[in-house]
N, C-alpha and C. Protein backbone atom coordinates (compact mmCIF):
# COMPACT_ATOMS: atom_id res chain seq x y z
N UNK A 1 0.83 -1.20 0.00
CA UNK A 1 0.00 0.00 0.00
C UNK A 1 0.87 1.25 0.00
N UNK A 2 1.56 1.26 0.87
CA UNK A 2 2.98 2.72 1.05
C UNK A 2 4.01 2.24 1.61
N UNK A 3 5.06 2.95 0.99
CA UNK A 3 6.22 2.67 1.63
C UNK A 3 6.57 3.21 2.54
N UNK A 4 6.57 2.95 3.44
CA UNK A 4 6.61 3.92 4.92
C UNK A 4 7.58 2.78 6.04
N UNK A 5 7.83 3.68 7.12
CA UNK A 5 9.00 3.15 7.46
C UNK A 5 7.93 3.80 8.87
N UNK A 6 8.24 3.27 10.20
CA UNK A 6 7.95 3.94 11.11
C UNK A 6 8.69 3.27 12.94
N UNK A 7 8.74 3.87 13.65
CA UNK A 7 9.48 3.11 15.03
C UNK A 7 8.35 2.30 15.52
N UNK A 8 8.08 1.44 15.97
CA UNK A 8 7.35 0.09 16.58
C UNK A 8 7.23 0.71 17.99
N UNK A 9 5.91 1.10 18.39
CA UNK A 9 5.72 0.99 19.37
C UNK A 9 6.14 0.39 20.96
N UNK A 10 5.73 0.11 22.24
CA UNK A 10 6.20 0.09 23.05
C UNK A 10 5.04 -0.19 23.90
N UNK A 11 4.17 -0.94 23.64
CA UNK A 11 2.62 -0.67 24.46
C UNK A 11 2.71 -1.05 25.85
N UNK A 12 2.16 -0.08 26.28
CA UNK A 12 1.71 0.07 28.16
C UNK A 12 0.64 -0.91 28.41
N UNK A 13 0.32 -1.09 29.69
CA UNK A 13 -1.00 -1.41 30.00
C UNK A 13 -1.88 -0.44 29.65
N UNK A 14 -1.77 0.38 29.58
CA UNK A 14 -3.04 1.72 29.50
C UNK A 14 -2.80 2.09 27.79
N UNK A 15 -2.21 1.29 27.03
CA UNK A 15 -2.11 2.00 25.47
C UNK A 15 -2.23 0.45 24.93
N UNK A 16 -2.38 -0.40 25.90
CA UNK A 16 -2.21 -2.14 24.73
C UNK A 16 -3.50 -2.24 24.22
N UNK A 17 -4.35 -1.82 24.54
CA UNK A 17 -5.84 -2.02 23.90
C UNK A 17 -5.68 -1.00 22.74
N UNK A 18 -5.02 0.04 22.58
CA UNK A 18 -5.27 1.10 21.28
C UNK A 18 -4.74 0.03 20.20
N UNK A 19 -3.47 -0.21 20.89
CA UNK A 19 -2.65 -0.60 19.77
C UNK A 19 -3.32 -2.08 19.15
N UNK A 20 -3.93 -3.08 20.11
CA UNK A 20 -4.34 -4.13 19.54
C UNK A 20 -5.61 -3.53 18.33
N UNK A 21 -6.31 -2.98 18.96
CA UNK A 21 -7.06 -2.23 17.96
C UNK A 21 -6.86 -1.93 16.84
N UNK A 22 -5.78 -1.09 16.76
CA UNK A 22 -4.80 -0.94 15.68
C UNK A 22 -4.57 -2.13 14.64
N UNK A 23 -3.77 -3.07 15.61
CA UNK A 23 -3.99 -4.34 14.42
C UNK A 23 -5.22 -5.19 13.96
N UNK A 24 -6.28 -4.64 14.49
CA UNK A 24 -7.32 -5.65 13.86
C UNK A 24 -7.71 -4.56 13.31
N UNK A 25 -7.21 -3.19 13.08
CA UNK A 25 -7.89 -2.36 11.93
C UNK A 25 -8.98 -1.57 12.31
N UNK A 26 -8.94 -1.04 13.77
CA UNK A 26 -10.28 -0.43 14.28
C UNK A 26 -9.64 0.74 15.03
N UNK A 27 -9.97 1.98 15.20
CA UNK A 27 -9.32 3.34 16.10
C UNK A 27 -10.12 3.26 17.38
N UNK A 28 -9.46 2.53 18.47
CA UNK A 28 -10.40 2.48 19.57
C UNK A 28 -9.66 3.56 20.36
N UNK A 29 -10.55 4.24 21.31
CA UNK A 29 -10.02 5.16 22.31
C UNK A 29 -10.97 5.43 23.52
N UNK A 30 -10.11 5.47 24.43
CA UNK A 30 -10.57 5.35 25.95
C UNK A 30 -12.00 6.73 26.18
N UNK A 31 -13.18 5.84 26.77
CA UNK A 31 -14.03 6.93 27.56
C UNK A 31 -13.76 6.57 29.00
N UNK A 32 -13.92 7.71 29.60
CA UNK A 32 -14.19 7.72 31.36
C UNK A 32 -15.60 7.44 31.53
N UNK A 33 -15.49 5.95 31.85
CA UNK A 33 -16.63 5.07 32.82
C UNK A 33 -17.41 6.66 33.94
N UNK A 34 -16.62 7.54 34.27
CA UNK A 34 -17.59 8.46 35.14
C UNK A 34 -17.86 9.83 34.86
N UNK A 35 -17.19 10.02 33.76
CA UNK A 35 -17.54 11.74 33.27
C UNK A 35 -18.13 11.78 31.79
N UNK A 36 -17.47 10.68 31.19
CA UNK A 36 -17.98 10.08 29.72
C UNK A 36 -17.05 10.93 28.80
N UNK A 37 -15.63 11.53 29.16
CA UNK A 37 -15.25 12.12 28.02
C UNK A 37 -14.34 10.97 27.15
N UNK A 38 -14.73 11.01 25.92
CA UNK A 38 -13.56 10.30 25.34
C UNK A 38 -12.42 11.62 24.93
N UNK A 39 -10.91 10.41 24.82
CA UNK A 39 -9.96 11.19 24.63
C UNK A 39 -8.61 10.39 24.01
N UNK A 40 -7.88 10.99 23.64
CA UNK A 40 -6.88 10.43 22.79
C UNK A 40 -5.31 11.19 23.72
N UNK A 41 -4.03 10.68 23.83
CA UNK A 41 -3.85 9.76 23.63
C UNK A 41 -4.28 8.53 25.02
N UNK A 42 -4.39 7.33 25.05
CA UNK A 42 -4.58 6.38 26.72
C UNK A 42 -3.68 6.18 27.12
N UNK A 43 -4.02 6.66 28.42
CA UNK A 43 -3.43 6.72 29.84
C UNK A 43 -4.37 6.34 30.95
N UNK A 44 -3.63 5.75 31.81
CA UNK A 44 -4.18 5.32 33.03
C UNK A 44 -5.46 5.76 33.80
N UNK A 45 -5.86 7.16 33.54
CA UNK A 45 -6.77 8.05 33.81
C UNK A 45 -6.96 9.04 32.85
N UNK A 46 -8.41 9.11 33.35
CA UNK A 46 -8.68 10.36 32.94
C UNK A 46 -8.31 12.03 33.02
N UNK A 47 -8.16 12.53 32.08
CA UNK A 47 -7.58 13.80 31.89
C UNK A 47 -8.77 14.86 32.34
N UNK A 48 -10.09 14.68 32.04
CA UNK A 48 -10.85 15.89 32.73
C UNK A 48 -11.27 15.60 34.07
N UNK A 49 -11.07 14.18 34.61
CA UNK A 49 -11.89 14.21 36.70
C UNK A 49 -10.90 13.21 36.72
N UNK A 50 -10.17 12.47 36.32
CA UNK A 50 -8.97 11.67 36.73
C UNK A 50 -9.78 10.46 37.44
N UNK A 51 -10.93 9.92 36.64
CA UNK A 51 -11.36 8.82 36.97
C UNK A 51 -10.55 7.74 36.29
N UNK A 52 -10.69 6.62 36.81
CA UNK A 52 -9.53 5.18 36.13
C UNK A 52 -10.81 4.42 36.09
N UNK A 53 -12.16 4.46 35.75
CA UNK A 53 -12.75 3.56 35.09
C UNK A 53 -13.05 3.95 33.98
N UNK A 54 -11.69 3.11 33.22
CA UNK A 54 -11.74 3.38 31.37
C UNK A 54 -12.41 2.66 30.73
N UNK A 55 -13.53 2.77 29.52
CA UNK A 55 -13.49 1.82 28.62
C UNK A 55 -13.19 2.09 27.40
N UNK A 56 -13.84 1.43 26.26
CA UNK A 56 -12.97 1.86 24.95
C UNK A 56 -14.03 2.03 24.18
N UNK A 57 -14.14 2.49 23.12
CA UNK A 57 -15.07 3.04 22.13
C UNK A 57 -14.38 3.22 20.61
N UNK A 58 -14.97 2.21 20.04
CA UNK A 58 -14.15 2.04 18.46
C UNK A 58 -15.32 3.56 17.85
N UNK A 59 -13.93 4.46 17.13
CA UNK A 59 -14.29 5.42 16.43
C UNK A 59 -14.05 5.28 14.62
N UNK A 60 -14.92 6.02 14.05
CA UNK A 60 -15.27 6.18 12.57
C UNK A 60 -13.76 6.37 11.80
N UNK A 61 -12.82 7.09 12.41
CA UNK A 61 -11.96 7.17 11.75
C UNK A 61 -12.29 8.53 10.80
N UNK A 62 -12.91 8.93 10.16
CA UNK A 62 -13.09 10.85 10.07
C UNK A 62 -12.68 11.72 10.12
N UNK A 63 -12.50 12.08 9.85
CA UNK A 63 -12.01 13.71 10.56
C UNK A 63 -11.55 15.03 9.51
N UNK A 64 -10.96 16.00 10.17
CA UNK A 64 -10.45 16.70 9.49
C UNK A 64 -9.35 17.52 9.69
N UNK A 65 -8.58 18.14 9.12
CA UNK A 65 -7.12 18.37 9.43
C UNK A 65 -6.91 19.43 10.05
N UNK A 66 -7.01 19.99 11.44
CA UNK A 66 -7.06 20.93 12.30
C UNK A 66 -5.46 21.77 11.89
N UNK A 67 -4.72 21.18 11.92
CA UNK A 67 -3.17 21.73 11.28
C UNK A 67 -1.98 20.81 11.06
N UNK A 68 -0.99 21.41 10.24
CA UNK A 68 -0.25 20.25 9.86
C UNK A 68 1.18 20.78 9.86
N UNK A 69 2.54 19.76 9.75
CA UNK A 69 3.81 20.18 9.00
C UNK A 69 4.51 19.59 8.24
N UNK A 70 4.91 20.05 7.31
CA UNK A 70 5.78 18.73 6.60
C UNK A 70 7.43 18.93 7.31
N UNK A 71 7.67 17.50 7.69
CA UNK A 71 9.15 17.12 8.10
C UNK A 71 10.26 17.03 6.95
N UNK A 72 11.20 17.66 7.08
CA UNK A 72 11.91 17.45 5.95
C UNK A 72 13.43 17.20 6.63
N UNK A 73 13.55 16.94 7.65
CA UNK A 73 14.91 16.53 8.66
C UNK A 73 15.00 15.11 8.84
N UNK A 74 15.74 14.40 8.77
CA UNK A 74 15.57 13.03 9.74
C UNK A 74 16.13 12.86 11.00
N UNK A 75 15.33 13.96 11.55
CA UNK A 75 15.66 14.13 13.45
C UNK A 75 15.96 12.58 14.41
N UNK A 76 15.16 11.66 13.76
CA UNK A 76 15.51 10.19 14.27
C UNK A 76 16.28 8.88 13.89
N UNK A 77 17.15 9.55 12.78
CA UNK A 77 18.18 8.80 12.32
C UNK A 77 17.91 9.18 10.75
N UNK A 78 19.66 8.23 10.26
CA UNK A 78 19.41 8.03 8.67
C UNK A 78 18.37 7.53 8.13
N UNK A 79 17.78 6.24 8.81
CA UNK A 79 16.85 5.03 8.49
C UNK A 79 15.62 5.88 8.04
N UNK A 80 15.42 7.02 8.31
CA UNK A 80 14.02 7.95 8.39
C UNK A 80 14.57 8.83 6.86
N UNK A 81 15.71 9.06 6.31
CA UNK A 81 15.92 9.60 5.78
C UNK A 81 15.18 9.14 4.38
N UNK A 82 14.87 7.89 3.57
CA UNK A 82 14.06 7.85 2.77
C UNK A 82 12.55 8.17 2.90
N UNK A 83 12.35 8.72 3.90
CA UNK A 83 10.57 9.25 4.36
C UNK A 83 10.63 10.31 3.91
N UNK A 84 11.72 11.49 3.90
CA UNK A 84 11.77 12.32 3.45
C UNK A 84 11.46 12.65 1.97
N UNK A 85 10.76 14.27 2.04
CA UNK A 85 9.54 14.95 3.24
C UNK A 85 8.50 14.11 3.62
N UNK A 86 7.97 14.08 4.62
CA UNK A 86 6.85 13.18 5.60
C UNK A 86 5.96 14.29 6.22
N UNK A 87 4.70 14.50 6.03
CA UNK A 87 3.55 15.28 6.61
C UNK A 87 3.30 14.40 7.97
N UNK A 88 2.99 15.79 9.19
CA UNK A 88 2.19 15.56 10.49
C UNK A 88 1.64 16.13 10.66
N UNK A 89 0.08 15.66 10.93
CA UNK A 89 -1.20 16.29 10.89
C UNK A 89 -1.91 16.41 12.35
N UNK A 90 -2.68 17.03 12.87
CA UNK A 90 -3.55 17.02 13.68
C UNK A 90 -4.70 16.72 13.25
N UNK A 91 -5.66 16.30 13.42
CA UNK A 91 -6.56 15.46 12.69
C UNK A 91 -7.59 15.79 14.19
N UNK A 92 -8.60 16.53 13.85
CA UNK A 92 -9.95 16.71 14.51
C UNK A 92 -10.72 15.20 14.06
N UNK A 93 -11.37 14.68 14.74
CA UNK A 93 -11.69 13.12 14.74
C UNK A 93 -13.25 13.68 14.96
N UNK A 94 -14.30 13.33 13.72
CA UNK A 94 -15.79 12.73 14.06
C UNK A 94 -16.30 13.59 15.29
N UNK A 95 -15.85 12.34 16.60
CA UNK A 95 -15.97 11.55 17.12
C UNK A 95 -16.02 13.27 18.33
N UNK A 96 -14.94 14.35 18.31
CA UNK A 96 -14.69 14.85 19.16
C UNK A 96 -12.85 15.21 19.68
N UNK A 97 -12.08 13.90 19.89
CA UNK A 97 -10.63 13.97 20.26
C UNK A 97 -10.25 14.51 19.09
N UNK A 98 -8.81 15.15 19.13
CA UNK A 98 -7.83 15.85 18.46
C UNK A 98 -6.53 14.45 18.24
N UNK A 99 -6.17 14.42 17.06
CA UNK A 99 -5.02 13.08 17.35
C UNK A 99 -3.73 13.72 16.67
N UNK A 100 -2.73 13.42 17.09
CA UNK A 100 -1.93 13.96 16.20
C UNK A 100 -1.42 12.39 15.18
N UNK A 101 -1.09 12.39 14.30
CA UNK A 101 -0.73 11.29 13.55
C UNK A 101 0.14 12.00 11.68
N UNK A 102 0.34 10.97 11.22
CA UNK A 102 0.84 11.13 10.05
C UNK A 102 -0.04 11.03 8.57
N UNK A 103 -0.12 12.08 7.62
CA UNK A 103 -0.95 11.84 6.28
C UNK A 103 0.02 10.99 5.46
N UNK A 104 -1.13 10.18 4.88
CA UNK A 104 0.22 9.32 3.53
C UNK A 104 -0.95 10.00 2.55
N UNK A 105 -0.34 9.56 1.03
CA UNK A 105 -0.93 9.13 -0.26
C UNK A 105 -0.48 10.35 -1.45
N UNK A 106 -1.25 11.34 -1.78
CA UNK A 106 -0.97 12.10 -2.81
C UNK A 106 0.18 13.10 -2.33
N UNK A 107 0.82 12.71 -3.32
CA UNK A 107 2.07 14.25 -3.13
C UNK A 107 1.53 15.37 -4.69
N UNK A 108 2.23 15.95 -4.43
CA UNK A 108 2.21 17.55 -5.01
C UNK A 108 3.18 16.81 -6.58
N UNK A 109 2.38 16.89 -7.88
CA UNK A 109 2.63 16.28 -8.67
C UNK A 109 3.86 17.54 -9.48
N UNK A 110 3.43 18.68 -9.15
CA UNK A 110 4.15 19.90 -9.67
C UNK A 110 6.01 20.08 -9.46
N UNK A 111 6.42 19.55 -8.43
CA UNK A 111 7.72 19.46 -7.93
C UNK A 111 8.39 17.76 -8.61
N UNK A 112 9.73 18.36 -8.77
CA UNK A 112 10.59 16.97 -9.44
C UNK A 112 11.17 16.13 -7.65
N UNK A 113 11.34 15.19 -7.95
CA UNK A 113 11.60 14.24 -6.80
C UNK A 113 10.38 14.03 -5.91
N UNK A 114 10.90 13.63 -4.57
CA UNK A 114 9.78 13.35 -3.46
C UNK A 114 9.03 14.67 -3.07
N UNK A 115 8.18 14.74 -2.71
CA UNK A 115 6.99 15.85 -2.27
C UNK A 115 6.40 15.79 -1.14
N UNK A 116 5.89 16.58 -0.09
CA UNK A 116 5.38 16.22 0.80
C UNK A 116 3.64 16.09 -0.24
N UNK A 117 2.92 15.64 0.83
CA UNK A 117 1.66 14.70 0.71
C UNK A 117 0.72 16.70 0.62
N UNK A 118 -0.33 16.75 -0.25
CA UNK A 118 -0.64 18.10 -0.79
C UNK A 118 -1.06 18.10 0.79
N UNK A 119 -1.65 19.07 1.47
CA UNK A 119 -2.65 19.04 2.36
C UNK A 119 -3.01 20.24 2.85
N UNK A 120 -4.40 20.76 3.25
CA UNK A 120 -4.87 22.67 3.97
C UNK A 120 -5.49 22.12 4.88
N UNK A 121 -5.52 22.96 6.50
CA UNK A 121 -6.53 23.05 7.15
C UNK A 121 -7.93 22.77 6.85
N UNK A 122 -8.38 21.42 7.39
CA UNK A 122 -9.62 21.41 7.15
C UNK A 122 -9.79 20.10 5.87
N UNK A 123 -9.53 19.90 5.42
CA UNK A 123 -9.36 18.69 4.57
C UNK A 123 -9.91 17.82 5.19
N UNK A 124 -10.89 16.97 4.36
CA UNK A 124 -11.29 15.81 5.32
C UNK A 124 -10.40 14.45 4.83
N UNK A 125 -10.62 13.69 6.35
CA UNK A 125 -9.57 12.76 6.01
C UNK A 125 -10.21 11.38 6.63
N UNK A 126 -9.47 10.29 6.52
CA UNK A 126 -9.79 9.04 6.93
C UNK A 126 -8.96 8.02 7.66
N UNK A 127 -8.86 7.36 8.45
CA UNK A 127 -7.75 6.53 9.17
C UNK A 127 -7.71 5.30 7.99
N UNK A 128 -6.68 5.29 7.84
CA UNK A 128 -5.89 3.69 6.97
C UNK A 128 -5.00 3.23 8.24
N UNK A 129 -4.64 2.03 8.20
CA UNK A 129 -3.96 1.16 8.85
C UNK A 129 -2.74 0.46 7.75
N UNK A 130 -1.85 1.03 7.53
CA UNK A 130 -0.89 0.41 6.73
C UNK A 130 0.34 -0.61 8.03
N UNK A 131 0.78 -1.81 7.67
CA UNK A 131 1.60 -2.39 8.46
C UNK A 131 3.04 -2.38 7.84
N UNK A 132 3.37 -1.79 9.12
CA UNK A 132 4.96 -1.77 9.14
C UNK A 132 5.61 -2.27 10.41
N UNK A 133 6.46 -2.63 10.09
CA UNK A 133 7.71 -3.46 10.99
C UNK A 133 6.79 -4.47 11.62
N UNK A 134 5.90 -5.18 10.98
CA UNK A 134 5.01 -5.97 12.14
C UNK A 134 3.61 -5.78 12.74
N UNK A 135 3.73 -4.31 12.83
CA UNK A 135 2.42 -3.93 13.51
C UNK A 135 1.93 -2.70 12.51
N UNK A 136 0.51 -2.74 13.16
CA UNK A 136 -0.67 -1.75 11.89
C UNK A 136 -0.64 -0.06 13.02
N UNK A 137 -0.11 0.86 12.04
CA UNK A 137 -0.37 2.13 12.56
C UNK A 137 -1.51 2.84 11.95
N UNK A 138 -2.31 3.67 12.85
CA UNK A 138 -3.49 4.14 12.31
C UNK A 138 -2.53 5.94 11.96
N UNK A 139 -2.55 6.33 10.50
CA UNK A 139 -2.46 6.73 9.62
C UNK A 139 -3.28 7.58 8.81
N UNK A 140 -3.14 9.07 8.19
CA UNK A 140 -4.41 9.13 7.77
C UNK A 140 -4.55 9.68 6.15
N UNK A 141 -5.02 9.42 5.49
CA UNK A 141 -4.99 10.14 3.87
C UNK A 141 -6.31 10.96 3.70
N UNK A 142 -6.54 11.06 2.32
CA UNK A 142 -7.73 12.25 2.76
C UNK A 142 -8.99 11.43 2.23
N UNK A 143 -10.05 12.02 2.50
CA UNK A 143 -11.33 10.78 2.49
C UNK A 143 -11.42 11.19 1.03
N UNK A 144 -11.90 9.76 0.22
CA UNK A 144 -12.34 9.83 -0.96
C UNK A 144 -13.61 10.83 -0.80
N UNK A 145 -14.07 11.48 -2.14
CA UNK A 145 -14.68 12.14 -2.53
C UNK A 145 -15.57 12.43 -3.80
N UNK A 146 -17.06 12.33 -3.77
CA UNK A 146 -17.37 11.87 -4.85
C UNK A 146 -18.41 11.14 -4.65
C-alpha cells in the first residue's frame, strides 16, 4: 500500500488495547466510565476528573485536518531519511478527540523528486492502517470524494 518506514511501538497497559485495535484495523479510544469524556492519547486516567474507570469506544476514523507540517529533517536517524519529506497532521476526529498522527498518499505532482503529501486546514480525512515493521499504525490520507 505505502512505503513507509515507522518506530514500533512500546505498548503500556493503558495504550495495549489502542494498539491491539490498531492491528485488527479499528481506532479504539478510551471513555471515562464516570464523566464520559472520550480522549486520545490512553493513559491510566482520565484527563478531565482523573477517573480510572476506562473503557474503549471504536471510532469512525473521520475527521479533518485541524493543522499540519511537513518534516523534511531526519531528526531520528538516517533510516528515516528515505521518508523524506513526511507530513504531520492534527486530525480533529468525528468523534470529538484531536489526534496527532501522520498523512500518507498524494504528493504535489508539480515538484521533481519526493513531495510532501498536498494538504490545507480542514481537509477531510480518513484513518488507513498500513503495516509496518510488524504492527498496523493508524495513519491518515484524505477521504475519498465523490
Amino acid at each position: 500500500m505505502f512505503d513507509l518506514f515507522a518506530t514500533p511501538p512500546e505498548p503500556t497497559e493503558a495504550s495495549a488495547p489502542f494498539w491491539a485495535g490498531c492491528d485488527r484495523q479499528e481506532l479504539l479510544f478510551p471513555r471515562c466510565g464516570s464523566c464520559g469524556h472520550l480522549f486520545y492519547y490512553p493513559r491510566r486516567h482520565c484527563p478531565r476528573c482523573s477517573g480510572s474507570a476506562l473503557g474503549w469506544q471504536r471510532l469512525s476514523g473521520r475527521g479533518t485536518v485541524f493543522s499540519f507540517t511537513h518534516v523534511a529533517v531526519a531528526f531520528q536517524g538516517a533510516e528515516w531519511e528515505g521518508q523524506l519529506p513526511y507530513t504531520v497532521v492534527l486530525v480533529d476526529l468525528a468523534e470529538g478527540p484531536r489526534m496527532l498522527s501522520r498523512l500518507v498518499g498524494r504528493s504535489d505532482s508539480r515538484t521533481e523528486g519526493p513531495a510532501p503529501v498536498e494538504v490545507r486546514s480542514g481537509d477531510a480525512v480518513t484513518v488507513v492502517f498500513p503495516q509496518i515493521v510488524g504492527r498496523r499504525f493508524p495513519f491518515f490520507e484524505h477521504a475519498a470524494t465523490g
